[in-house]
N, C-alpha and C. Protein backbone atom coordinates (compact mmCIF):
# COMPACT_ATOMS: atom_id res chain seq x y z
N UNK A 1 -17.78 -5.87 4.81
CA UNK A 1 -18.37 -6.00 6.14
C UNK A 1 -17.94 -4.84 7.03
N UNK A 2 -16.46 -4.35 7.12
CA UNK A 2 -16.23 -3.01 7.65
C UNK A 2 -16.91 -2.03 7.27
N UNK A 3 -17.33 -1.53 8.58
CA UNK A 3 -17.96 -0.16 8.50
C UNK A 3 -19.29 -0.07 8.15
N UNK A 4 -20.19 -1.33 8.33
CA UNK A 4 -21.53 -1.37 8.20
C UNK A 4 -22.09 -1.07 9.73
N UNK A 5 -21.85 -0.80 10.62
CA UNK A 5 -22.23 -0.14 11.73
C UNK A 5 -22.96 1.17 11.27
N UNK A 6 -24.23 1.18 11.57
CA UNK A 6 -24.90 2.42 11.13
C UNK A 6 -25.22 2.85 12.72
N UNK A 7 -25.24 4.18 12.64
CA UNK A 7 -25.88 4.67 14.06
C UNK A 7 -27.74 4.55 14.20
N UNK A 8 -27.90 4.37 13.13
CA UNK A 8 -29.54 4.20 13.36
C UNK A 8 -29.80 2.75 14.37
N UNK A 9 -28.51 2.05 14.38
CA UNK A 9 -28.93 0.84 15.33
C UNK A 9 -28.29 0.59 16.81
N UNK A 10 -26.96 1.97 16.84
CA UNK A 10 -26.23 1.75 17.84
C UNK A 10 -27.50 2.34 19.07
N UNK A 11 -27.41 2.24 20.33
CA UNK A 11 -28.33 2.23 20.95
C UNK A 11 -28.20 3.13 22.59
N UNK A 12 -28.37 3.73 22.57
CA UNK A 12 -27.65 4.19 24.11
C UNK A 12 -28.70 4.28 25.08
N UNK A 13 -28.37 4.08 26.58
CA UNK A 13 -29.54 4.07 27.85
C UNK A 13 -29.13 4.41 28.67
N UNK A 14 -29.96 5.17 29.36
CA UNK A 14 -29.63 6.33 30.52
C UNK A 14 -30.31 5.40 32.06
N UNK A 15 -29.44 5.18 32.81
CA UNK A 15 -30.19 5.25 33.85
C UNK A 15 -30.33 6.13 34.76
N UNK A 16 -31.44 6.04 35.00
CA UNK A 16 -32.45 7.38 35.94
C UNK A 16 -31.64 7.27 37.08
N UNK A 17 -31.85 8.05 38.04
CA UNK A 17 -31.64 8.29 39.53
C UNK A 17 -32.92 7.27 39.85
N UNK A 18 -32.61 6.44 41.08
CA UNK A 18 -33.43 6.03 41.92
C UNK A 18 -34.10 4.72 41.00
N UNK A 19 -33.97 4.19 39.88
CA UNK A 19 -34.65 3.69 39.16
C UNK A 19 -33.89 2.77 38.93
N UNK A 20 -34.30 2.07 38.42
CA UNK A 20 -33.41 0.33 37.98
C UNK A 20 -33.47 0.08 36.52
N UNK A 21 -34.54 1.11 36.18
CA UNK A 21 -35.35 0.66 34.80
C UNK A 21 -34.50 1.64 34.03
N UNK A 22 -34.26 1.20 32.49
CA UNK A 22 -33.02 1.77 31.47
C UNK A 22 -33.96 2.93 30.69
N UNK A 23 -33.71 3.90 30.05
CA UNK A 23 -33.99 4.71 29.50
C UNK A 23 -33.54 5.02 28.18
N UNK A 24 -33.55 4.04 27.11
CA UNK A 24 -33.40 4.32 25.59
C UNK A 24 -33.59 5.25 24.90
N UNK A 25 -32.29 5.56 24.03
CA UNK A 25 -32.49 7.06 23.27
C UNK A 25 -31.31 6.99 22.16
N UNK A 26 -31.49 7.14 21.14
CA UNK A 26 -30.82 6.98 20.09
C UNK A 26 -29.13 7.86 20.25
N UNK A 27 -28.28 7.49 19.88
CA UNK A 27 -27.19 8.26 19.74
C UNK A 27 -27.06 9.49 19.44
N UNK A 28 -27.75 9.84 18.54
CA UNK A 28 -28.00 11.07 17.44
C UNK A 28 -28.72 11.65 18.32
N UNK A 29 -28.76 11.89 19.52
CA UNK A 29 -29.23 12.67 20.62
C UNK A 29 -28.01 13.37 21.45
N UNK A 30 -27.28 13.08 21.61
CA UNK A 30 -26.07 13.75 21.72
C UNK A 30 -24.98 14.85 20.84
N UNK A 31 -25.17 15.68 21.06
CA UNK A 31 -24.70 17.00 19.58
C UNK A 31 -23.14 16.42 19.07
N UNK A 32 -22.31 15.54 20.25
CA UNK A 32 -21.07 15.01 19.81
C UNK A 32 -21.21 13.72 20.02
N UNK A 33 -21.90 12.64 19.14
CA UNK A 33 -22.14 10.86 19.13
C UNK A 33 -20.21 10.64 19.37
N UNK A 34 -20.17 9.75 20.06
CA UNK A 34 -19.16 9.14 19.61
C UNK A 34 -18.68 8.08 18.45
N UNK A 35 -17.67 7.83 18.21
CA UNK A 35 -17.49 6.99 17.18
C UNK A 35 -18.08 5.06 17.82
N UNK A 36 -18.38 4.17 17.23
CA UNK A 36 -17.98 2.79 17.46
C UNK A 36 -16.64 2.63 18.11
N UNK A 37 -15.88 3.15 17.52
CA UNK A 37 -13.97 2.94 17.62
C UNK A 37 -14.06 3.72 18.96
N UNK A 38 -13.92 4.39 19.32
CA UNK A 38 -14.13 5.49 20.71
C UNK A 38 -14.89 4.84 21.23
N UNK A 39 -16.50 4.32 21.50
CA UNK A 39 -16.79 2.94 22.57
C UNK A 39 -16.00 2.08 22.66
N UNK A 40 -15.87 1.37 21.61
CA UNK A 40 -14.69 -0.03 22.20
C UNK A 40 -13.58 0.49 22.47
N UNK A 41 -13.13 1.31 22.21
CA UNK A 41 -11.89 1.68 22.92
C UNK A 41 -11.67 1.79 24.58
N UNK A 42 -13.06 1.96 25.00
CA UNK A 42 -13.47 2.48 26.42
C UNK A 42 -13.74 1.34 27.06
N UNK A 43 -13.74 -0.15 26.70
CA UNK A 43 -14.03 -1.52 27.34
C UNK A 43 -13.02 -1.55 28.30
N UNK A 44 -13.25 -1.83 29.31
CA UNK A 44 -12.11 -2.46 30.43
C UNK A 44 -11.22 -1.26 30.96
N UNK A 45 -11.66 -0.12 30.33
CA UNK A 45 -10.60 1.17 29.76
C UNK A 45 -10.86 2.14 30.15
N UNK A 46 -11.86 2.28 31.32
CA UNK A 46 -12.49 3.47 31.88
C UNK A 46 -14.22 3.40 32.03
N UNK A 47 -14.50 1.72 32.33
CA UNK A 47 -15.94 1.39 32.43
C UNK A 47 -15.61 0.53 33.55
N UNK A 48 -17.08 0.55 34.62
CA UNK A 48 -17.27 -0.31 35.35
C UNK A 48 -17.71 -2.05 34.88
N UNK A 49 -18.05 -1.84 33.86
CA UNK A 49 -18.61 -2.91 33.09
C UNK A 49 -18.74 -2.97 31.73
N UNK A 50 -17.76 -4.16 31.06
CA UNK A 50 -18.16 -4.45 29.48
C UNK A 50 -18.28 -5.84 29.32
N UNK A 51 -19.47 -6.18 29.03
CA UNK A 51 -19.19 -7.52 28.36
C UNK A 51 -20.06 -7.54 26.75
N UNK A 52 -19.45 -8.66 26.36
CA UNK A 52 -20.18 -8.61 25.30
C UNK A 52 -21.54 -10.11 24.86
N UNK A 53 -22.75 -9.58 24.68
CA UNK A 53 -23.80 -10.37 24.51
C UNK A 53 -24.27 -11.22 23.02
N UNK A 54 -23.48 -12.58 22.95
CA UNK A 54 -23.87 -12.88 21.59
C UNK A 54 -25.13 -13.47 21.12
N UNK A 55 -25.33 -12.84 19.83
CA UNK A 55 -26.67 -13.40 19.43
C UNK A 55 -27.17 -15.11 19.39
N UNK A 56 -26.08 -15.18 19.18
CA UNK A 56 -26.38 -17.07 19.39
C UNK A 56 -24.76 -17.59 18.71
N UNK A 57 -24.62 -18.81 18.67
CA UNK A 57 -23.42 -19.53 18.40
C UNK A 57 -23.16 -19.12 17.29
N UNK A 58 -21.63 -19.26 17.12
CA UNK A 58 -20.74 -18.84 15.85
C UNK A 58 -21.71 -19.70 14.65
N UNK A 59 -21.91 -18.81 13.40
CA UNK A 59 -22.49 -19.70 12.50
C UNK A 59 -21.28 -19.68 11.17
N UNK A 60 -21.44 -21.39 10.26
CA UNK A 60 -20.77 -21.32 9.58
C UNK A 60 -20.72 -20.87 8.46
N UNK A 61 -19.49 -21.01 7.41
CA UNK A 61 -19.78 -20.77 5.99
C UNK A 61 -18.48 -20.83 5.62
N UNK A 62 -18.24 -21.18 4.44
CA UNK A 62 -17.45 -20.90 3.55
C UNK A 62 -16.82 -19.89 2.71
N UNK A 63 -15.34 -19.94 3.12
CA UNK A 63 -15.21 -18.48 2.22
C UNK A 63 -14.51 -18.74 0.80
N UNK A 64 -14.15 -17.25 0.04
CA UNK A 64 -14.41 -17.46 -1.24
C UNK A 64 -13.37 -17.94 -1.97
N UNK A 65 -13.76 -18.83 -2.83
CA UNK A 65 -12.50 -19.66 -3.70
C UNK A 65 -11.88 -18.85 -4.36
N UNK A 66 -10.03 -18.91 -3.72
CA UNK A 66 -9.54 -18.56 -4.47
C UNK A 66 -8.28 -19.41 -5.18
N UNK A 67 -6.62 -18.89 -5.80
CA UNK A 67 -5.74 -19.69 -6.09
C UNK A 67 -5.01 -19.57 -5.20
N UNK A 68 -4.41 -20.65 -4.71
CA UNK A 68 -2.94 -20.45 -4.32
C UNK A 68 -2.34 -21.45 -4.66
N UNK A 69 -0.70 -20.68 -5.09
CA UNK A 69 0.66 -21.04 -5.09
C UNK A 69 0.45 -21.00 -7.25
N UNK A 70 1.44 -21.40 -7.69
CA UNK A 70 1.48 -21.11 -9.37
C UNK A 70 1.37 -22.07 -9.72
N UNK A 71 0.56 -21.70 -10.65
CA UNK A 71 0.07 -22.18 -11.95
C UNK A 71 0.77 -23.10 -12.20
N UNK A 72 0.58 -24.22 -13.14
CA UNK A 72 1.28 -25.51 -13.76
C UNK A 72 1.22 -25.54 -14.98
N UNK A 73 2.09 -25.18 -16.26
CA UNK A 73 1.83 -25.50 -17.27
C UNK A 73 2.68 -26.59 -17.83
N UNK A 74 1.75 -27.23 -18.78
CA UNK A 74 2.25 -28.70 -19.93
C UNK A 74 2.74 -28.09 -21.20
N UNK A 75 3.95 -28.03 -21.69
CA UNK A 75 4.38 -27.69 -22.87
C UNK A 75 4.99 -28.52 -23.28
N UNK A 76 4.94 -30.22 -22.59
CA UNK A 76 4.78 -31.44 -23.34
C UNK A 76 4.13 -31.60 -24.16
N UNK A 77 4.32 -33.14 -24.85
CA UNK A 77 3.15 -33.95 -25.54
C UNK A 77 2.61 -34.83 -24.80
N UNK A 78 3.08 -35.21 -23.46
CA UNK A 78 2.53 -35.85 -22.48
C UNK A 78 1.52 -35.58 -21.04
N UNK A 79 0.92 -36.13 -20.80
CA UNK A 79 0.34 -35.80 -18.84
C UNK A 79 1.52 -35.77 -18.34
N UNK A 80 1.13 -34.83 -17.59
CA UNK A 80 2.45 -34.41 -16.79
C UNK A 80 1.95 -34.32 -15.17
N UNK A 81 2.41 -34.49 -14.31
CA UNK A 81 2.05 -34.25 -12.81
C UNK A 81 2.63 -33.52 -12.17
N UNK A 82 2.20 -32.80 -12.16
CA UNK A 82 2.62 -31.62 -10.90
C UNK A 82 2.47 -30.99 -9.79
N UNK A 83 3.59 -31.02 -9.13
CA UNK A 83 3.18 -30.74 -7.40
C UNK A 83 3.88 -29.15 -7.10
N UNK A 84 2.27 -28.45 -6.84
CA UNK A 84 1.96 -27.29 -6.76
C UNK A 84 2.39 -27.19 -4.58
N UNK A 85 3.76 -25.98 -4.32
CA UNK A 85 3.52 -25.91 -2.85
C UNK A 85 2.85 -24.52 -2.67
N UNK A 86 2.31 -24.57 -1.78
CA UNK A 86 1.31 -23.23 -1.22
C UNK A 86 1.16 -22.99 0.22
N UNK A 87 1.24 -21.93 0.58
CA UNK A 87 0.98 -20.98 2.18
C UNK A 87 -0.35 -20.61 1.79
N UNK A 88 -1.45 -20.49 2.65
CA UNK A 88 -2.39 -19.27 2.70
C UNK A 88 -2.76 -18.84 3.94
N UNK A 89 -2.99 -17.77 4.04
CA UNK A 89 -2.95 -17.01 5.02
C UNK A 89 -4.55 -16.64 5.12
N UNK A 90 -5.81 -17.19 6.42
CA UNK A 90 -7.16 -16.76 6.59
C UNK A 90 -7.36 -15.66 7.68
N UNK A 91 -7.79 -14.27 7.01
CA UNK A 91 -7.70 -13.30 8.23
C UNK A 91 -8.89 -13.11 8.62
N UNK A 92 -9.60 -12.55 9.33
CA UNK A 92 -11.10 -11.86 10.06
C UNK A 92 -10.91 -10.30 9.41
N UNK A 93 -13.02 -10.30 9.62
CA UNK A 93 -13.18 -9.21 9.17
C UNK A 93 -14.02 -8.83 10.21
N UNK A 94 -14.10 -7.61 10.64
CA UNK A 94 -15.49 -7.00 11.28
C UNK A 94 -15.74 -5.60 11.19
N UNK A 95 -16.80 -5.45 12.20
CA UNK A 95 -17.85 -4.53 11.35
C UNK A 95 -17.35 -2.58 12.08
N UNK A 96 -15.84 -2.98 12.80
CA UNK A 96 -15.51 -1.99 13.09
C UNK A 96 -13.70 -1.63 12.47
N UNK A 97 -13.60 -2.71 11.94
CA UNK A 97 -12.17 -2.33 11.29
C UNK A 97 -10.91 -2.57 11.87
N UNK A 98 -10.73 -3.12 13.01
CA UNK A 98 -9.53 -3.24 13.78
C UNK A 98 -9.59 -4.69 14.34
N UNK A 99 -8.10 -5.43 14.14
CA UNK A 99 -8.40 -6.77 14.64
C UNK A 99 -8.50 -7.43 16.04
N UNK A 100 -8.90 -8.44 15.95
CA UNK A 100 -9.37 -8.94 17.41
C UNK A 100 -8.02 -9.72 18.11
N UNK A 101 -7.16 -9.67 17.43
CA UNK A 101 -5.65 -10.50 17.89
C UNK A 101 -5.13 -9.94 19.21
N UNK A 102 -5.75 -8.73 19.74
CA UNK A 102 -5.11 -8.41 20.45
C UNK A 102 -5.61 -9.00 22.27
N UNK A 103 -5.09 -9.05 23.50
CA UNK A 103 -5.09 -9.65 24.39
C UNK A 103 -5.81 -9.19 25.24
N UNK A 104 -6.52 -8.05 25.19
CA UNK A 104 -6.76 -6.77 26.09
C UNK A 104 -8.08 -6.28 25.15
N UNK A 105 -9.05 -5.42 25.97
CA UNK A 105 -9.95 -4.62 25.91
C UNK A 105 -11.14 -5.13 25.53
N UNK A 106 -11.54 -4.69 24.37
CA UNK A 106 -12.92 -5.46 23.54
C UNK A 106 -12.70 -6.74 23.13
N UNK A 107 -11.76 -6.72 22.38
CA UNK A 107 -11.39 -8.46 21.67
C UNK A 107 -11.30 -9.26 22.65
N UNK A 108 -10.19 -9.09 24.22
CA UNK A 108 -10.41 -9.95 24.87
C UNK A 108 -11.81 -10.61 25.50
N UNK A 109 -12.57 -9.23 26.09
CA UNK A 109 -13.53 -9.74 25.75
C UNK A 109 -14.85 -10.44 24.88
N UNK A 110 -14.84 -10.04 23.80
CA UNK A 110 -15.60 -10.85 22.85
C UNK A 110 -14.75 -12.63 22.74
N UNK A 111 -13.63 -12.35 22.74
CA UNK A 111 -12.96 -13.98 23.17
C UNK A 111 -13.44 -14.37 24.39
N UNK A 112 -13.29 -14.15 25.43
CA UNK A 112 -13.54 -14.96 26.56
C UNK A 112 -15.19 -15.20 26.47
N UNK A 113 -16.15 -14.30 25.94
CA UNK A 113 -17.48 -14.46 25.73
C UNK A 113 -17.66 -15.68 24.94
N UNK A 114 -17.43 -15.83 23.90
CA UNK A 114 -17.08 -17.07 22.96
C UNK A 114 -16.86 -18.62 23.20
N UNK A 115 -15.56 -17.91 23.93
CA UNK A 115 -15.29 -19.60 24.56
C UNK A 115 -16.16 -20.10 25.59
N UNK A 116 -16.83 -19.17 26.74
CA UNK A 116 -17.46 -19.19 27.63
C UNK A 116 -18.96 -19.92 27.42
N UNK A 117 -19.42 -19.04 26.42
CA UNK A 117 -21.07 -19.27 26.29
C UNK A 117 -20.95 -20.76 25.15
N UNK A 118 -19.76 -20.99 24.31
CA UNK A 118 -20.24 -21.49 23.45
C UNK A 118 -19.05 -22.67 22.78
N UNK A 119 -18.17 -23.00 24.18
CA UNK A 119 -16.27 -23.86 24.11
C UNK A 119 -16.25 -23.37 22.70
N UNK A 120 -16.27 -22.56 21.86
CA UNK A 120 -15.74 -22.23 20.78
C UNK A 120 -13.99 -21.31 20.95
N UNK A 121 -13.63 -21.58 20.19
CA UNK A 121 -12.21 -20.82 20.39
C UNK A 121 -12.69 -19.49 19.44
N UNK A 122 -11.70 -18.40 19.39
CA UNK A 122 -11.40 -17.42 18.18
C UNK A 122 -10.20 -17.36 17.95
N UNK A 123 -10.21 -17.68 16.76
CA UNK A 123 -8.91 -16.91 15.61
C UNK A 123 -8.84 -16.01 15.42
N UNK A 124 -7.79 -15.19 14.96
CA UNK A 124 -7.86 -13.70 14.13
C UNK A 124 -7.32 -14.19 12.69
N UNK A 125 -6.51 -15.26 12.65
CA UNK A 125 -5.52 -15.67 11.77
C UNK A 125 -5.27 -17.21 11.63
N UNK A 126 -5.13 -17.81 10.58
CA UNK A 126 -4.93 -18.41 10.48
C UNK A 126 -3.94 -18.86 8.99
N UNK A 127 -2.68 -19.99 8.86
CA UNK A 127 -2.33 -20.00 7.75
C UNK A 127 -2.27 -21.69 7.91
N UNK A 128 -2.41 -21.95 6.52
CA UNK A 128 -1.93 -23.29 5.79
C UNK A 128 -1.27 -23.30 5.22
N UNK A 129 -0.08 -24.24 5.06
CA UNK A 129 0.72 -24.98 3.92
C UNK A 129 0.26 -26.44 3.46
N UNK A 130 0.84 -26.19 2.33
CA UNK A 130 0.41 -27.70 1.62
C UNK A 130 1.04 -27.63 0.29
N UNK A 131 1.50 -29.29 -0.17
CA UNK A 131 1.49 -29.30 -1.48
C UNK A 131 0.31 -30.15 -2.13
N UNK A 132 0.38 -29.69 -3.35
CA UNK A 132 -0.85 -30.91 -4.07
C UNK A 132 -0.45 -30.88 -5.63
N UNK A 133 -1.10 -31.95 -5.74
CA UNK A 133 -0.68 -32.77 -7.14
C UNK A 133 -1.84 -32.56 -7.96
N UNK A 134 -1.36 -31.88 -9.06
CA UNK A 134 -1.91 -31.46 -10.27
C UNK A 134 -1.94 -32.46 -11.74
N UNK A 135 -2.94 -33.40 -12.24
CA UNK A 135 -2.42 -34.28 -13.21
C UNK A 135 -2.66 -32.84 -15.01
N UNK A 136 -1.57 -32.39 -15.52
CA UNK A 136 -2.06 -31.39 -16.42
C UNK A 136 -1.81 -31.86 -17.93
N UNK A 137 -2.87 -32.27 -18.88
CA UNK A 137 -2.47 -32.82 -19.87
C UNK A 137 -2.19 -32.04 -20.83
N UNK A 138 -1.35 -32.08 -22.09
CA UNK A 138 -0.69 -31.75 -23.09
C UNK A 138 -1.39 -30.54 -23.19
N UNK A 139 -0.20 -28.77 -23.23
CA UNK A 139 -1.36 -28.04 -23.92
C UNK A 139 -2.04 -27.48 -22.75
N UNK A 140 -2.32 -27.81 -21.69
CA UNK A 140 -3.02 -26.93 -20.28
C UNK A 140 -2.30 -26.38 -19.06
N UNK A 141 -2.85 -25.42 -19.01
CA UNK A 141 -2.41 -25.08 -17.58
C UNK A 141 -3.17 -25.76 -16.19
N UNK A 142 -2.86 -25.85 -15.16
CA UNK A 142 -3.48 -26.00 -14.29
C UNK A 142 -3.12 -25.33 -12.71
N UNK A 143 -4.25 -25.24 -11.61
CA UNK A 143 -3.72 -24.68 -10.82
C UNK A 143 -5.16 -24.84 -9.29
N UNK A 144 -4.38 -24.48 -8.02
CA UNK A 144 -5.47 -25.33 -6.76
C UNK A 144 -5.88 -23.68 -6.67
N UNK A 145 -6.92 -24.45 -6.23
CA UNK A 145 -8.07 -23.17 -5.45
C UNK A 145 -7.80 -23.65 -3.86
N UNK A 146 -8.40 -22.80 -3.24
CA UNK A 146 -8.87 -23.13 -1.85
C UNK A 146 -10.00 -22.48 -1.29
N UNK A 147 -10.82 -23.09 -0.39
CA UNK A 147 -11.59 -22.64 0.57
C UNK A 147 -11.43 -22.66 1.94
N UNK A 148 -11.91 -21.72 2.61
CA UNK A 148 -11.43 -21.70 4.13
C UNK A 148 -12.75 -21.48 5.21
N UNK A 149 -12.82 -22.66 6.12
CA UNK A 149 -14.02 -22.43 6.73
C UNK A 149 -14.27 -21.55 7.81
N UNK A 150 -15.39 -21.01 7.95
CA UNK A 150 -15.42 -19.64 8.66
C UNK A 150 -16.49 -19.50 9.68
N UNK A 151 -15.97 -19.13 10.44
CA UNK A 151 -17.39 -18.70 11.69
C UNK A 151 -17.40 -17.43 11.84
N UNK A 152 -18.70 -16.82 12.00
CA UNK A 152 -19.55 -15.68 11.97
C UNK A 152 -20.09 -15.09 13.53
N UNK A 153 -19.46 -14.29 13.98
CA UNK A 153 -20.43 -13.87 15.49
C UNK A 153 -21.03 -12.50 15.58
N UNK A 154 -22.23 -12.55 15.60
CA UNK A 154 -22.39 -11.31 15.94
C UNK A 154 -23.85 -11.40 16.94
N UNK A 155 -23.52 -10.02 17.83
CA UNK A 155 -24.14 -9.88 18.78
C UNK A 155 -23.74 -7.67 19.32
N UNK A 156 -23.57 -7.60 20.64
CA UNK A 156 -23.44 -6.19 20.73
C UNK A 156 -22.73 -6.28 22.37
N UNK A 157 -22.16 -5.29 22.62
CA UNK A 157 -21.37 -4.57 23.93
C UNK A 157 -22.61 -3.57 24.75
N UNK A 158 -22.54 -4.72 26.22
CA UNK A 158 -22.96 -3.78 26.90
C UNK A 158 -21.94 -2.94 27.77
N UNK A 159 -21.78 -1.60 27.70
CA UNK A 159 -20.65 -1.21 28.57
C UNK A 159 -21.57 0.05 29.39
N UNK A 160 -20.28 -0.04 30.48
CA UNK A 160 -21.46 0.66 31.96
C UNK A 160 -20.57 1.43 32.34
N UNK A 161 -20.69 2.86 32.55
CA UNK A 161 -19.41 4.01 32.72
C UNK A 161 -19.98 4.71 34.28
N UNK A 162 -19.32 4.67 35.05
CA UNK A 162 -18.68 5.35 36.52
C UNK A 162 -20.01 6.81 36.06
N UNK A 163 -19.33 7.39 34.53
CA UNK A 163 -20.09 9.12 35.03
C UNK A 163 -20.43 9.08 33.48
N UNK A 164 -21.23 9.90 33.19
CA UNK A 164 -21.96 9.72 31.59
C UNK A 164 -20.81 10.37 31.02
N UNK A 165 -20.95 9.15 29.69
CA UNK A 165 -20.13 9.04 28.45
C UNK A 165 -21.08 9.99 27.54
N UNK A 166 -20.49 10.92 26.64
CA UNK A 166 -21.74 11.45 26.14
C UNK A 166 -23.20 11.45 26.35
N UNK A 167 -23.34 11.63 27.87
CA UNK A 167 -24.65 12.02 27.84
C UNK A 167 -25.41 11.12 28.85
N UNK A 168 -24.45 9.93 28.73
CA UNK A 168 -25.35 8.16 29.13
C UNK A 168 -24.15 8.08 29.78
N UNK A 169 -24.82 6.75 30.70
CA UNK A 169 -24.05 5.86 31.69
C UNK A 169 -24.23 4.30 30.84
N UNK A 170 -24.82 4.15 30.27
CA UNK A 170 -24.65 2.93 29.46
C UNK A 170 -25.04 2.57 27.98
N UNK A 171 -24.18 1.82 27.78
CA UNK A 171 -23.94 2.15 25.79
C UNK A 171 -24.31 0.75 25.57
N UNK A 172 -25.01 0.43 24.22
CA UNK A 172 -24.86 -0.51 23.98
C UNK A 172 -24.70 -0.75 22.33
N UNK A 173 -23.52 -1.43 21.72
CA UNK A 173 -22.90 -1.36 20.87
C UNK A 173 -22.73 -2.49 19.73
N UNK A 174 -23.43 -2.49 18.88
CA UNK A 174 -23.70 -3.73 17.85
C UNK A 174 -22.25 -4.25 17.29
N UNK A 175 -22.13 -5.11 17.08
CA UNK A 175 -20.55 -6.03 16.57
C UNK A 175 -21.08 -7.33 16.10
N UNK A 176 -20.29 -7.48 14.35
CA UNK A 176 -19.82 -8.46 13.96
C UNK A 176 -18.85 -8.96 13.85
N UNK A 177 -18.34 -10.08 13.69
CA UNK A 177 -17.22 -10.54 12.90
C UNK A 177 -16.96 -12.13 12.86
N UNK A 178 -16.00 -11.80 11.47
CA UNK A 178 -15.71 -13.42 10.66
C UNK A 178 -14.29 -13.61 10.61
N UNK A 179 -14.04 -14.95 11.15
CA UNK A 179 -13.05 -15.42 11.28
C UNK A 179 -12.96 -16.98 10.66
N UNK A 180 -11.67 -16.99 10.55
CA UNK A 180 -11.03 -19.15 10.58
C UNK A 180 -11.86 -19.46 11.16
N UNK A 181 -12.23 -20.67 11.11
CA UNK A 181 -12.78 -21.90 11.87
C UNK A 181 -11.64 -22.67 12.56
N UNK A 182 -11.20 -22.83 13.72
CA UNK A 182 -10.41 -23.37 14.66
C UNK A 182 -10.15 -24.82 14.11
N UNK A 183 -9.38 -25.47 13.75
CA UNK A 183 -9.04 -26.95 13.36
C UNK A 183 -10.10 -27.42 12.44
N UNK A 184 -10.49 -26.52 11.36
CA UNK A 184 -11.21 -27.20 10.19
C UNK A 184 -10.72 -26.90 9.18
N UNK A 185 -10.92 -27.97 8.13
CA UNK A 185 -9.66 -28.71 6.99
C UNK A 185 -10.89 -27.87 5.72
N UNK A 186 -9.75 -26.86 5.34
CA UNK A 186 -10.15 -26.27 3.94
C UNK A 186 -10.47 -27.24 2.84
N UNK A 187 -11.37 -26.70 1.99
CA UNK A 187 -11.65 -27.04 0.88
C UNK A 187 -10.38 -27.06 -0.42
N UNK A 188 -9.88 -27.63 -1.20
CA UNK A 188 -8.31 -28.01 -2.28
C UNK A 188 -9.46 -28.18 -3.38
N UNK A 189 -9.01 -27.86 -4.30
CA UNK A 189 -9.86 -28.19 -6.11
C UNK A 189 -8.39 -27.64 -7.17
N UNK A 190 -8.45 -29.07 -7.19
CA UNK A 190 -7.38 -28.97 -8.85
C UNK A 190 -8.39 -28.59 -9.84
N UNK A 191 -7.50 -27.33 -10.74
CA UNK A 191 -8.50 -27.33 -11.92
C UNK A 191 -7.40 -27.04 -13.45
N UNK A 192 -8.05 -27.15 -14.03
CA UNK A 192 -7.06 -27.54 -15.54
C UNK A 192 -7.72 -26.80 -16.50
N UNK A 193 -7.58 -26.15 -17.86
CA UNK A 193 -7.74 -25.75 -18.85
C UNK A 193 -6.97 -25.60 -19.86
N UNK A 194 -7.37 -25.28 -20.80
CA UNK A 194 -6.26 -25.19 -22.45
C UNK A 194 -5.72 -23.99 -22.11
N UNK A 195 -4.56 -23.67 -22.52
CA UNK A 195 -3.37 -22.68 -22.65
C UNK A 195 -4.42 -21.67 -23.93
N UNK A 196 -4.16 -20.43 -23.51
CA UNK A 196 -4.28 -19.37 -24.09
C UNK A 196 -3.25 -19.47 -25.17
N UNK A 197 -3.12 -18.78 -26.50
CA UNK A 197 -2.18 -18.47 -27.30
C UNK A 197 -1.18 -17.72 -26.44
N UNK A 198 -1.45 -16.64 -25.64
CA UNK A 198 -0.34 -15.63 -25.30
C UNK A 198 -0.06 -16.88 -23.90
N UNK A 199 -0.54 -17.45 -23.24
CA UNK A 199 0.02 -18.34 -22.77
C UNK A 199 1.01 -19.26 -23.29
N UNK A 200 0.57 -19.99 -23.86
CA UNK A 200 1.71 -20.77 -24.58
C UNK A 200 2.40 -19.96 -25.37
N UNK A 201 3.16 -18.93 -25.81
CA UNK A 201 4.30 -17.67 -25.95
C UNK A 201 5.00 -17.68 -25.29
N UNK A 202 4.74 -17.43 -23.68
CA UNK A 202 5.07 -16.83 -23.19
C UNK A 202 5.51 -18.27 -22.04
N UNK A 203 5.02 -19.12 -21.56
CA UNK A 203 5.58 -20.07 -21.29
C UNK A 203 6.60 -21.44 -22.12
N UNK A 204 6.01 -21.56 -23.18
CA UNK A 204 6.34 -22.92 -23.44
C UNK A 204 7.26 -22.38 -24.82
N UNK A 205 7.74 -21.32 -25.34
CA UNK A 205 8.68 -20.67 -26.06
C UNK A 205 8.09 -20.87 -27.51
């Protein structure tokens, strides 16, 4: 998802003298574009105005199954039960590379936009602990997956500068990003299989 910001969509507008009405013109009109990272850097930061405009409410989804905490192996002749403990740690991604944890500038604003338009909170981070019980019969390994639920925002920065920023007095700046879902209970899947030969070697002697 980083770094899919193409300039064919970032968007810049000039306003005229005497006029109210915006004047659109691609970035790539300026012999030195600035970066994405260099606009948001400029939110709150040397603009009369940034806010940010979302496309509509955080949407959900699921992210991708993976393991946590180790493996369980049976080098009994019996079912065996085992209680697997685990941390995981759910971070955000977006479409400019730098995280939103911070209190100040763009992130604050894309947070206060959030909660505002839509009582949604934002995360940057999130972790779980947990243990869980693994039943692993004779001969298998076993081990938990997890899933972590996720909200999606994207929308763009309007920011409004005192004296033209490359060229323009107002930028407007496309942004995604995926984060935790605020107080929603991950997905857990015990799963079990037969021991590999070099598995059972190497565990069960």
């Amino acid at each position: 998802m980083n770094q899919r910001v193409r300039w064919s969509v970032l968007v810049a507008a000039l306003v005229t003298a005497g006029s109210a009405a915006l004047t659109p013109g691609v970035a790539q009109a300026d012999d030195n574009p600035p970066t994405v990272r260099e606009l948001l850097d400029k939110c709150d930061n040397g603009t009369d105005v940034c806010v940010f405009h979302p496309d509509g409410p955080p949407r959900d989804s699921m992210g991708e199954a993976h393991q946590v905490g180790d493996s369980a192996y049976n080098c009994t002749k019996d079912l065996q039960r085992s209680t697997v403990g685990w941390s995981d740690t759910t971070g955000e991604t977006n479409s400019v590379g730098v995280s939103l944890s911070a209190e100040y500038g763009f992130a604050e604003v894309f947070k206060v936009s959030i909660e505002t338009n839509y009582q949604h909170t934002w995360e940057s981070s999130h972790t779980e602990s947990a243990q869980t019980n693994i039943d692993v019969r004779p001969g298998e390994v076993g081990w938990v997956t997890r899933e972590a639920q996720l909200q999606t925002v994207s929308g763009q920065y309007e920011m409004h500068f005192p004296d033209r920023f490359h060229g323009h007095y107002i930028w407007y700046v496309p942004f995604e990003a995926t984060g935790p879902k605020p107080d929603a209970p991950s997905t857990k899947t015990q799963h079990t299989r037969p021991m590999t030969e070099d598995e059972k070697a190497q565990h069960c002697g």
